[in-house]
Protein backbone atom coordinates (compact mmCIF):
# COMPACT_ATOMS: atom_id res chain seq x y z
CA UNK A 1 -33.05 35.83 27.17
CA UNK A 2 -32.33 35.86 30.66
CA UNK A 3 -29.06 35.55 32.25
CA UNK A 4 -29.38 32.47 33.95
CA UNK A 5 -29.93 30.65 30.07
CA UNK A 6 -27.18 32.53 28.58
CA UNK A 7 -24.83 30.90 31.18
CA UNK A 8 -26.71 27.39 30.95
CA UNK A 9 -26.35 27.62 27.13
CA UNK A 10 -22.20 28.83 27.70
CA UNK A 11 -21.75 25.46 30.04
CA UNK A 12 -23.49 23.06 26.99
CA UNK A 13 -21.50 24.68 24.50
CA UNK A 14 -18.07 24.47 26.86
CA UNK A 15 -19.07 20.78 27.75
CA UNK A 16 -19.79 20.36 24.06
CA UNK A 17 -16.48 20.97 22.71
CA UNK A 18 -14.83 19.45 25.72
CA UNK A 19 -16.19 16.08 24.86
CA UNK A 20 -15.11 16.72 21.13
CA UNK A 21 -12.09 17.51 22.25
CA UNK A 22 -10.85 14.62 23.78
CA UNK A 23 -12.61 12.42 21.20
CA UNK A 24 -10.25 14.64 18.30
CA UNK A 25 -7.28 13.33 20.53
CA UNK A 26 -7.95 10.06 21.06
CA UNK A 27 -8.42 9.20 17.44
CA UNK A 28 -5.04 10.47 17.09
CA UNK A 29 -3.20 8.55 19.38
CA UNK A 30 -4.34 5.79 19.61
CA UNK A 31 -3.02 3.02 17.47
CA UNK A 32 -5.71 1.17 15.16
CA UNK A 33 -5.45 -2.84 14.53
CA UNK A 34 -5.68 -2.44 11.05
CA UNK A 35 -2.19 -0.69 10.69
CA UNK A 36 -0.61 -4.19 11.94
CA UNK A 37 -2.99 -5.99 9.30
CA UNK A 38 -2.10 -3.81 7.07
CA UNK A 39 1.53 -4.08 7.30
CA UNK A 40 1.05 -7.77 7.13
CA UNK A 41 -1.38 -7.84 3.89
CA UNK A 42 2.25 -5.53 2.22
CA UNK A 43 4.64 -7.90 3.53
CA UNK A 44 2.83 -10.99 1.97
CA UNK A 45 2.41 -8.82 -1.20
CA UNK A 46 5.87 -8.20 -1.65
CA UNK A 47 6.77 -11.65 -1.19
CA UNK A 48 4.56 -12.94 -3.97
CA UNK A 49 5.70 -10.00 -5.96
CA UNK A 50 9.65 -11.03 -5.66
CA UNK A 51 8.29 -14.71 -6.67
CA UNK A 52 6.75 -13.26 -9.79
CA UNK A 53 9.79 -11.02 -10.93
CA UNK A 54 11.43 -14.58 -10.64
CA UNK A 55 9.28 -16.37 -12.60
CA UNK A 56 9.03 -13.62 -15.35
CA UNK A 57 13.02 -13.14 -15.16
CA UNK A 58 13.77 -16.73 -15.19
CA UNK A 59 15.46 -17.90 -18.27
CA UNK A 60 11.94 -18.99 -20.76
CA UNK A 61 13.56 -22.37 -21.59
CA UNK A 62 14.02 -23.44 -18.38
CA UNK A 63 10.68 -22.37 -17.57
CA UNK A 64 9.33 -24.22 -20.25
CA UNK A 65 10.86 -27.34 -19.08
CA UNK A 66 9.45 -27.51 -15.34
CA UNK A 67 6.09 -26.57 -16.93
CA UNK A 68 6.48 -29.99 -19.37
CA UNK A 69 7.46 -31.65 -16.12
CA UNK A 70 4.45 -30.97 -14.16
């Protein structure tokens, strides 16, 4: 191997993980759109969840009686 493709072969390989790199850190800091829809798909789930522990710990008769209403 001569010396001229050793170096050309050291610049490809420094360029290489250069480009890596900065693609590692990127990924990292930058903030994804699916962490606010995410958040928003929880909040929605925790308000239907605090209806259902209200239905469930609602007194049964009383229950009973809106159901025979509707």
């Amino acid at each position: 191997m001569h010396v001229f493709e050793m170096v050309a072969i050291i610049v490809v390989c420094s360029l290489i993980a250069g480009i890596i790199n900065n693609a590692i850190k990127a990924k990292k800091n930058s903030p994804t759109a699916m962490d606010d829809e995410t958040a928003r798909k929880i909040d929605q789930l925790v308000e239907r969840i605090e209806v259902l522990e209200r239905v469930v710990t609602d007194d049964q008769h009383s229950l009973r009686n809106e159901i025979d209403k509707l």
